[in-house]
C-alpha atoms as a PDB file:
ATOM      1  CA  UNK A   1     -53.955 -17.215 -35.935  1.00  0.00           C
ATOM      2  CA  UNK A   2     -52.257 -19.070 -38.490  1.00  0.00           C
ATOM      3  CA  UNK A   3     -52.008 -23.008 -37.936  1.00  0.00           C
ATOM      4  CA  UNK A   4     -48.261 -22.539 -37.487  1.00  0.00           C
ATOM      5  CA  UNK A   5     -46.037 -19.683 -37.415  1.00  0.00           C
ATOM      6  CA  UNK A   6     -42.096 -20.174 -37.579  1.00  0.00           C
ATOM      7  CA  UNK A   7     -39.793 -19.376 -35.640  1.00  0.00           C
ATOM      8  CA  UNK A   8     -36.321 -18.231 -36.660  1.00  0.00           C
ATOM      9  CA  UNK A   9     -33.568 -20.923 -35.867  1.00  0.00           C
ATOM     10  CA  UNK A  10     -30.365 -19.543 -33.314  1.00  0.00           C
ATOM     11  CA  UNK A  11     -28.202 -21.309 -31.885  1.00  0.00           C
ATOM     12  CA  UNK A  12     -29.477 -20.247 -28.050  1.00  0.00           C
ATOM     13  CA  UNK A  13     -32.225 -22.136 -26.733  1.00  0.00           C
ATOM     14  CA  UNK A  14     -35.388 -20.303 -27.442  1.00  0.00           C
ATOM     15  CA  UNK A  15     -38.563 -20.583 -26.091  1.00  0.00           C
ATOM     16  CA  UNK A  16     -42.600 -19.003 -26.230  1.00  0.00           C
ATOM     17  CA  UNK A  17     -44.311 -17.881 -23.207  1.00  0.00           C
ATOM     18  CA  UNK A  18     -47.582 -16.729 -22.915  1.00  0.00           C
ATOM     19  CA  UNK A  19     -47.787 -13.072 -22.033  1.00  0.00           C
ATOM     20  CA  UNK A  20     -49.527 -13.648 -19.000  1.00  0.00           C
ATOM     21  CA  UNK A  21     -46.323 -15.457 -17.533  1.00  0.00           C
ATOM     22  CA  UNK A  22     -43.968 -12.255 -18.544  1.00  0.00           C
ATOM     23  CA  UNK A  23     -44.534 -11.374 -15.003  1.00  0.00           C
ATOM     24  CA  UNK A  24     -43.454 -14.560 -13.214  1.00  0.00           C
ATOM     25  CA  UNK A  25     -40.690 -15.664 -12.009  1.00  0.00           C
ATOM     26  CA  UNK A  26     -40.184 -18.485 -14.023  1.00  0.00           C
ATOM     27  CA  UNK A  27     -39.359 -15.947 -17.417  1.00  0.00           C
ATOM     28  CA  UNK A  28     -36.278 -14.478 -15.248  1.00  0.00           C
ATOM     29  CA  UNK A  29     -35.011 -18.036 -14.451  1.00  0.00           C
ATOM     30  CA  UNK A  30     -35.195 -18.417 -17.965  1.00  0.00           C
ATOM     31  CA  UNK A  31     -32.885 -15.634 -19.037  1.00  0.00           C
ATOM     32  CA  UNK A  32     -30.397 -15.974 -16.525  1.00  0.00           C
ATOM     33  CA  UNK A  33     -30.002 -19.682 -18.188  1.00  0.00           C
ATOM     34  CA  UNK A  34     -29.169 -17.542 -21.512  1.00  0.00           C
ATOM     35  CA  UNK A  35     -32.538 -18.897 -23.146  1.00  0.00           C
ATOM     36  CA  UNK A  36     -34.404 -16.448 -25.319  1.00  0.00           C
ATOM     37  CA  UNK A  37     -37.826 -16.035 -24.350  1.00  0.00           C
ATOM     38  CA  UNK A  38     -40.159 -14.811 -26.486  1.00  0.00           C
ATOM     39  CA  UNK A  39     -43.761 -13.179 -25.640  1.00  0.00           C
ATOM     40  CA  UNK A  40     -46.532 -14.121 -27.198  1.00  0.00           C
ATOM     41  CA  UNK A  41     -50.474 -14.280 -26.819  1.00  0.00           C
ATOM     42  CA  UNK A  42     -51.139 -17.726 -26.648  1.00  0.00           C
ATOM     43  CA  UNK A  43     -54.559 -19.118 -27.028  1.00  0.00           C
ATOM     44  CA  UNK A  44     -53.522 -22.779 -25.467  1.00  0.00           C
ATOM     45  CA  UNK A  45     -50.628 -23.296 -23.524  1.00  0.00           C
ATOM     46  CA  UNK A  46     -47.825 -21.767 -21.291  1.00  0.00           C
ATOM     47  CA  UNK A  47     -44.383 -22.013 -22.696  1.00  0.00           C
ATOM     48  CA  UNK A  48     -44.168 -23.450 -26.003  1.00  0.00           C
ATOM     49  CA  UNK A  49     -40.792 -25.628 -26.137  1.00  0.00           C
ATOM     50  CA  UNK A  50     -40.602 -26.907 -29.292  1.00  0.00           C
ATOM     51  CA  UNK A  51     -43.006 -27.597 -32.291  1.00  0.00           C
ATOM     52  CA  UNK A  52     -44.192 -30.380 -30.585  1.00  0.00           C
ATOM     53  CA  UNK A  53     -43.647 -29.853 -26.485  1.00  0.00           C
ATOM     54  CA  UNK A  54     -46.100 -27.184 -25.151  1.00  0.00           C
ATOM     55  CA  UNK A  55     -46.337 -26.689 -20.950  1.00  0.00           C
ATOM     56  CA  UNK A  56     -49.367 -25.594 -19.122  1.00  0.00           C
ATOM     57  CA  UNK A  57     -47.893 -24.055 -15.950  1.00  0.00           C
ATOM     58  CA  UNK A  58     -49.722 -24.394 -12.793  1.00  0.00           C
ATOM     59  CA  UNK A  59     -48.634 -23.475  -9.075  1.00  0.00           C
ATOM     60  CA  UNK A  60     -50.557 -25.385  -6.972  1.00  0.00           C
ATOM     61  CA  UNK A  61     -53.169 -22.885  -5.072  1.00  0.00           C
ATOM     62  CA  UNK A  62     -54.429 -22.411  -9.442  1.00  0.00           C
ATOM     63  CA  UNK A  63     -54.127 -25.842  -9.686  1.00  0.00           C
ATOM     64  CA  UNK A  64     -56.653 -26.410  -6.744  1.00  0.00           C
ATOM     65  CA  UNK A  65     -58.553 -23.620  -7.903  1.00  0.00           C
ATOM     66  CA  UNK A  66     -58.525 -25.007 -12.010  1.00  0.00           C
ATOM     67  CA  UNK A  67     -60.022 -28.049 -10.213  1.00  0.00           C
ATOM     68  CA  UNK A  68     -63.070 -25.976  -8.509  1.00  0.00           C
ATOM     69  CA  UNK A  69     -64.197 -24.524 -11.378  1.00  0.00           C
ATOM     70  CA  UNK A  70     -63.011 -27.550 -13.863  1.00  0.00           C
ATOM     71  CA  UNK A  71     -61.023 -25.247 -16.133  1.00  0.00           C
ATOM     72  CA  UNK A  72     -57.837 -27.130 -16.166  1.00  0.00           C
ATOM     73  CA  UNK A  73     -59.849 -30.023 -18.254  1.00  0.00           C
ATOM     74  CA  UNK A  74     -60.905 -27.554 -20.674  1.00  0.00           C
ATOM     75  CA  UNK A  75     -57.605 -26.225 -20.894  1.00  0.00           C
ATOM     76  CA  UNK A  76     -55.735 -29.568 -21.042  1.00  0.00           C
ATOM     77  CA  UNK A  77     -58.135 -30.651 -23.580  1.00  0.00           C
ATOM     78  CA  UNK A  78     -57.043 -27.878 -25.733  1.00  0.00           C
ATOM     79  CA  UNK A  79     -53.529 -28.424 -25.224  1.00  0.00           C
ATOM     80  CA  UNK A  80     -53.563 -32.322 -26.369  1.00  0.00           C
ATOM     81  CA  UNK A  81     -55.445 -30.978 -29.286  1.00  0.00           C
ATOM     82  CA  UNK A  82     -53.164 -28.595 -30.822  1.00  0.00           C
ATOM     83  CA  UNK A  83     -49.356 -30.567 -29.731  1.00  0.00           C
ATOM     84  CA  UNK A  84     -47.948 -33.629 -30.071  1.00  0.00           C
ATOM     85  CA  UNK A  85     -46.547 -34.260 -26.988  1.00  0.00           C
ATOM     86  CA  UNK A  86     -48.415 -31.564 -24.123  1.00  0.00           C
ATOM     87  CA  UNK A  87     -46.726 -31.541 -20.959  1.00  0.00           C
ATOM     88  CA  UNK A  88     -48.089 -30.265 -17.519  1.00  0.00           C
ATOM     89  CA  UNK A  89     -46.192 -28.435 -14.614  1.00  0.00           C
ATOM     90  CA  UNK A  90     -47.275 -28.232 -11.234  1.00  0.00           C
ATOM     91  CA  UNK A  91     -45.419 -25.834  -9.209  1.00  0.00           C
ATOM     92  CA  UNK A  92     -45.460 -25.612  -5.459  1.00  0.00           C
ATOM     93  CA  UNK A  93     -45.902 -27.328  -1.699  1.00  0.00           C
ATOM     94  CA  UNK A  94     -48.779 -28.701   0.040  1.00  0.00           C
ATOM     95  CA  UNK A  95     -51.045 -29.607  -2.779  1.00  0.00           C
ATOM     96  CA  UNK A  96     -53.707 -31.051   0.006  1.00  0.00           C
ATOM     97  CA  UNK A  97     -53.685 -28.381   2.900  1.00  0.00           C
ATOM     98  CA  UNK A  98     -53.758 -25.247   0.882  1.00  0.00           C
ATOM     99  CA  UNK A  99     -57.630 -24.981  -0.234  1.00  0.00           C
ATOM    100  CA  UNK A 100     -60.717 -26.648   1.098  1.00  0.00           C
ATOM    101  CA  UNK A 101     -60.072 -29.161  -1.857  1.00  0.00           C
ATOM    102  CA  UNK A 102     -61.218 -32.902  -0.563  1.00  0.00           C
ATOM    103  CA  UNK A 103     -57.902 -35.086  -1.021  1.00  0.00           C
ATOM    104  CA  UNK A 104     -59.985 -37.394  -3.315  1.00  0.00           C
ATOM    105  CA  UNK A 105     -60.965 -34.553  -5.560  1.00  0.00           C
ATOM    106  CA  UNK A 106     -57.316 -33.779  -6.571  1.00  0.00           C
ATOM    107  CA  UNK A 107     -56.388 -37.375  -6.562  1.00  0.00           C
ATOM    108  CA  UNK A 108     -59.131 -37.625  -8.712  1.00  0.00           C
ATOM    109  CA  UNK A 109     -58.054 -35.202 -11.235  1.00  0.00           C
ATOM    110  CA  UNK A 110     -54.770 -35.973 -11.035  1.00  0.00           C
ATOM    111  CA  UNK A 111     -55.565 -39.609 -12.395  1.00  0.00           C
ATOM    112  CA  UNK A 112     -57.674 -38.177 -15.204  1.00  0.00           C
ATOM    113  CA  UNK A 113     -54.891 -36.103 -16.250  1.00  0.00           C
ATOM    114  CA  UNK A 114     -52.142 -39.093 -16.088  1.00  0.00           C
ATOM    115  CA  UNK A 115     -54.868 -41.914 -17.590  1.00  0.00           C
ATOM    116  CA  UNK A 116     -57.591 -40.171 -19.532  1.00  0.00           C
ATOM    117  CA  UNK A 117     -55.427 -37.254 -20.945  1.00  0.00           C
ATOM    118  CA  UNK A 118     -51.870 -39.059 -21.041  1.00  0.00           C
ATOM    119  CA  UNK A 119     -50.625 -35.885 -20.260  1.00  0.00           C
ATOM    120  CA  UNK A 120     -47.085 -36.171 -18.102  1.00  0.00           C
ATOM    121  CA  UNK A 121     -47.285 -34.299 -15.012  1.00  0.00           C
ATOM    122  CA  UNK A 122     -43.866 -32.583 -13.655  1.00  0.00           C
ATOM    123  CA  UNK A 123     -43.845 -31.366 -10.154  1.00  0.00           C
ATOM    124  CA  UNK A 124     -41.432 -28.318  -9.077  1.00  0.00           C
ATOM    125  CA  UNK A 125     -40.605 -26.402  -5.971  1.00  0.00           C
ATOM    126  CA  UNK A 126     -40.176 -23.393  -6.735  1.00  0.00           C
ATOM    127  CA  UNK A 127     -39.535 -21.675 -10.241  1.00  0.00           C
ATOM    128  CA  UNK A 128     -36.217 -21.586 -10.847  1.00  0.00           C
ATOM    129  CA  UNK A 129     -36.920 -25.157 -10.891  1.00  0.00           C
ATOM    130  CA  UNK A 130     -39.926 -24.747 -13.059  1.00  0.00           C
ATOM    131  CA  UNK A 131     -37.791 -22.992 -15.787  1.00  0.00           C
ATOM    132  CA  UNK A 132     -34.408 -25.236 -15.565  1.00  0.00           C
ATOM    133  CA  UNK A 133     -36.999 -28.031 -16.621  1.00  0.00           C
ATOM    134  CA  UNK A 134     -38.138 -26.409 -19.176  1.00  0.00           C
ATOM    135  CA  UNK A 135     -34.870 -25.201 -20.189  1.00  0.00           C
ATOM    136  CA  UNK A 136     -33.794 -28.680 -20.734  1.00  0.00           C
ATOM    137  CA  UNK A 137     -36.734 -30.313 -22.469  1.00  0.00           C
ATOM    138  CA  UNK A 138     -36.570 -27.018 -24.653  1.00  0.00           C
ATOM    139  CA  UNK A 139     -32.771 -27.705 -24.899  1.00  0.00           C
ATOM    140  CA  UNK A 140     -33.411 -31.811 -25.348  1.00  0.00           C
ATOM    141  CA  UNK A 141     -36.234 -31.028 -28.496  1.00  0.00           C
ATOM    142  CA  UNK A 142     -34.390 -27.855 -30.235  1.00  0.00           C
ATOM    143  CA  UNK A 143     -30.534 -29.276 -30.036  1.00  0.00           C
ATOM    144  CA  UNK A 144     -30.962 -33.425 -29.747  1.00  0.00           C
ATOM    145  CA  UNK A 145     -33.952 -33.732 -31.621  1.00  0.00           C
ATOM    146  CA  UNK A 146     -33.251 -31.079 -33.964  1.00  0.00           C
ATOM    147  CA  UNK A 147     -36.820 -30.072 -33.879  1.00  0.00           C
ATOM    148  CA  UNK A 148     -38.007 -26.537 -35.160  1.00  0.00           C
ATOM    149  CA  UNK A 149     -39.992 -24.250 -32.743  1.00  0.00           C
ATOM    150  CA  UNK A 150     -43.388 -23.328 -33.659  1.00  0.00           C
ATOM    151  CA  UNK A 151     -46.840 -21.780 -32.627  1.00  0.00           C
ATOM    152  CA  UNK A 152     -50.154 -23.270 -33.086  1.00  0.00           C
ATOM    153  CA  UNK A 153     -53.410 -22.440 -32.385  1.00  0.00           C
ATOM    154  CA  UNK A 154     -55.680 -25.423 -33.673  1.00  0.00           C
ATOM    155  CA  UNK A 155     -54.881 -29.184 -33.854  1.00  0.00           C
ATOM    156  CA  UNK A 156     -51.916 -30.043 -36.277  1.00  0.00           C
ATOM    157  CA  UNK A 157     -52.087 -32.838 -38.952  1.00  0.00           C
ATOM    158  CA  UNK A 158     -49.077 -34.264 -39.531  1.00  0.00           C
ATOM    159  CA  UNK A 159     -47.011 -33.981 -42.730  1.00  0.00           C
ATOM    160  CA  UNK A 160     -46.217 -37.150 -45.437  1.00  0.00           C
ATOM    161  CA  UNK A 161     -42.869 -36.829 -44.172  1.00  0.00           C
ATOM    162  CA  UNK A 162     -43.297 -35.963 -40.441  1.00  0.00           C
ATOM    163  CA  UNK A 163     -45.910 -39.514 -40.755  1.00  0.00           C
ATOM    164  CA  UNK A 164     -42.615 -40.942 -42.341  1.00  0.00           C
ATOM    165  CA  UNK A 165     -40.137 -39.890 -39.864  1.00  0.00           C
ATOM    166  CA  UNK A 166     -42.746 -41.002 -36.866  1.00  0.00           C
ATOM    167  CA  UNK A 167     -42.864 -44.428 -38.219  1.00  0.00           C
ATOM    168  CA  UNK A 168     -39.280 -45.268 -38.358  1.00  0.00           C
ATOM    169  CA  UNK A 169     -38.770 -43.393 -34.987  1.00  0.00           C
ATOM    170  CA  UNK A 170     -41.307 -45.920 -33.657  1.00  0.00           C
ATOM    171  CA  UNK A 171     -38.153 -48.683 -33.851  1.00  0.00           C
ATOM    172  CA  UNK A 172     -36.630 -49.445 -30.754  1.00  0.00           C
ATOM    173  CA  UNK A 173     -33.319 -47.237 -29.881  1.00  0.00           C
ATOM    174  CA  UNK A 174     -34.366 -44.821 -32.953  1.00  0.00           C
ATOM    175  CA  UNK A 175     -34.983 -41.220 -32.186  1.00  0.00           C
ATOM    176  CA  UNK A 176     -36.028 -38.677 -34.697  1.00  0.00           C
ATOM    177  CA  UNK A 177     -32.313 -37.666 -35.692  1.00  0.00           C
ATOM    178  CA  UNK A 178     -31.367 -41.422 -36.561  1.00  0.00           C
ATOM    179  CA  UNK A 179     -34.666 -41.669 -38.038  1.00  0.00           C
ATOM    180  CA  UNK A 180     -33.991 -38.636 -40.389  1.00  0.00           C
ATOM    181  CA  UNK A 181     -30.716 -40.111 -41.321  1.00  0.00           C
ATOM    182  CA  UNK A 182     -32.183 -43.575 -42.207  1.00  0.00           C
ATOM    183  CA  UNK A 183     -34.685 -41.978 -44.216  1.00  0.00           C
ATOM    184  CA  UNK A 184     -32.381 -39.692 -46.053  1.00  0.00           C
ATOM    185  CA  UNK A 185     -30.265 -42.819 -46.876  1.00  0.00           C
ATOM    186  CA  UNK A 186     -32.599 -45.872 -47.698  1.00  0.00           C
ATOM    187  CA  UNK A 187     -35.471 -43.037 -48.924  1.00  0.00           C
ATOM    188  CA  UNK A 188     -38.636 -44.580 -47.954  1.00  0.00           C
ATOM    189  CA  UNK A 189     -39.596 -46.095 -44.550  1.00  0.00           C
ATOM    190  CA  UNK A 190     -40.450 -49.602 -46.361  1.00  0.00           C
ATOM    191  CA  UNK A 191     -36.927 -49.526 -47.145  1.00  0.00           C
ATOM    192  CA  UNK A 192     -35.595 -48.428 -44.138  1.00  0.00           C
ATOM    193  CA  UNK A 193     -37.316 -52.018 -42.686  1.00  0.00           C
ATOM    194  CA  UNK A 194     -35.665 -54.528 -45.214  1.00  0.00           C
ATOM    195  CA  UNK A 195     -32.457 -53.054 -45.366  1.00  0.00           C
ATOM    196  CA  UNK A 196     -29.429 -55.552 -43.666  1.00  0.00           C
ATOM    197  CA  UNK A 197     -27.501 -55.468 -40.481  1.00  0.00           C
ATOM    198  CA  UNK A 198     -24.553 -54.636 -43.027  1.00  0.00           C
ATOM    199  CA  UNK A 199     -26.492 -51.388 -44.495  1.00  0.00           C
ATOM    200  CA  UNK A 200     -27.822 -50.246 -41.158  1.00  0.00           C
ATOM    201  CA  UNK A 201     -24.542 -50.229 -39.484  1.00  0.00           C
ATOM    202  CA  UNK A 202     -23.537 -47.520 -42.282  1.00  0.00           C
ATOM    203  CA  UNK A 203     -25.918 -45.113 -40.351  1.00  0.00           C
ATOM    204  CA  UNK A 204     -24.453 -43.161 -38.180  1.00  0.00           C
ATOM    205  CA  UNK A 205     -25.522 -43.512 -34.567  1.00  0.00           C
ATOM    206  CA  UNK A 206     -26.289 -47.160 -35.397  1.00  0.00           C
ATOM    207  CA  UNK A 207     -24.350 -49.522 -33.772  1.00  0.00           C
ATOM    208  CA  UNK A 208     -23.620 -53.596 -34.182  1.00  0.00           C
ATOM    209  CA  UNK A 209     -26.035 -54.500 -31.295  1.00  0.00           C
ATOM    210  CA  UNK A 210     -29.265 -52.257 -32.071  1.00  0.00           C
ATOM    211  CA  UNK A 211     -28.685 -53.621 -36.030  1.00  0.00           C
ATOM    212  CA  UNK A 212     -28.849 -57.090 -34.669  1.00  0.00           C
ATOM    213  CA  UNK A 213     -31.970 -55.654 -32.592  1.00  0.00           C
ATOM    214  CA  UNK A 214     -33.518 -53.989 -35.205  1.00  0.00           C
ATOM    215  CA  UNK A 215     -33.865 -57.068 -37.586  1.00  0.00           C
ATOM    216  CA  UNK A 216     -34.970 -59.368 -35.047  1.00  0.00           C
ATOM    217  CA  UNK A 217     -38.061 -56.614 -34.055  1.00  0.00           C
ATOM    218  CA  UNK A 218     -38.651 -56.824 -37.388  1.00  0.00           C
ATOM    219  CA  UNK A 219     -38.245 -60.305 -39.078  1.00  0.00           C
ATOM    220  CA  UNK A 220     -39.106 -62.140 -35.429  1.00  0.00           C
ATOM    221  CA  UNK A 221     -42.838 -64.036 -35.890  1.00  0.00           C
ATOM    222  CA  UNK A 222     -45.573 -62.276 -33.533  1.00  0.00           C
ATOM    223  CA  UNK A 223     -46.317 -64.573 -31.281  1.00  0.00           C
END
């Protein structure tokens, strides 16, 4: 598989699911909130949301049971590998009476996950939950964000300007739009950092107060 194949920008919501979830539920949620879904064999991954997002879905009886046999490292691993910002869903009641799991066996692996993987975890009830939350971090990445959707089967280097856009979106109160307009005006990150209170405020989305904020991040003495 190609490192990453485009996707075709519309203006509805679209997202990739793994064939294996075609079946589920959670895919007709998904249409009825007028979100294309798209199949596709995945080889790491659930429901890709964006070029960056991926979810591994889990209900919580193959949660238990990805905790038996230790798969869900393996396939967590994977995920972190090949996207920025891998997300995990865990779908379902009674996490600690369904299986002969001992409670501090899950809690256990659920602390790995959070500490050792820094992988979110989002818990559901039921999947028309499941897919409204992916709905709207698909909807938060592809429309806010403005971020292009993507497949990707091994881990992704970033590009000069994706590096560039990261930096600047590191400032406080800067997301990747106001990044991208910063850039586009002042042209290079190192500008982007000296430019004036006056200059900044020309950016749109950048307000009197987080001008005043930005310069003080960066002209303040580390102390």
């Amino acid at each position: 598989m190609p490192e990453a194949q485009k996707v075709l920008k519309t203006d509805r919501i679209v997202i990739i699911a793994d064939n294996r979830e075609f079946a589920s539920k959670v895919v007709k949620e998904l249409a009825r909130l007028d979100c294309i879904v798209k199949p596709k064999q995945l080889e790491v991954g659930d429901y890709i949301l964006s070029e960056r997002v991926c979810a591994e879905r889990k209900t919580s009886a193959d949660f238990l049971g990805s905790i038996i046999d230790q798969r869900i490292f393996k396939q967590l691993k994977d995920l972190k590998e090949s996207f920025e910002r891998p997300i995990l869903v865990i779908e379902g009641h009674n996490l600690y009476t369904q299986r002969n799991v001992h409670p501090n066996a899950i809690r256990g692996a659920l602390a790995s996950i959070a500490i050792d993987y820094a992988i979110p975890i989002l818990w559901t009830e039921e999947p028309g939950e499941t897919a409204a939350i992916l709905y709207w971090i698909a909807r938060r990445e592809q429309i806010d964000e403005e971020r292009s959707l993507s497949i990707r089967g091994q881990r992704r280097t970033m590009t000069q300007k994706e590096q560039q856009e990261f930096l600047v979106a590191g400032l406080p109160g800067i997301n990747t739009k106001i990044s991208r307009r910063l850039l586009e005006k002042f042209k290079t990150p190192e500008k982007v950092f000296r430019a004036s209170e006056k200059r900044l405020k020309k950016v749109e989305g950048i307000g009197e107060i987080m001008a005043k904020n930005l310069r003080k991040v960066l002209t303040d003495k580390y102390e």
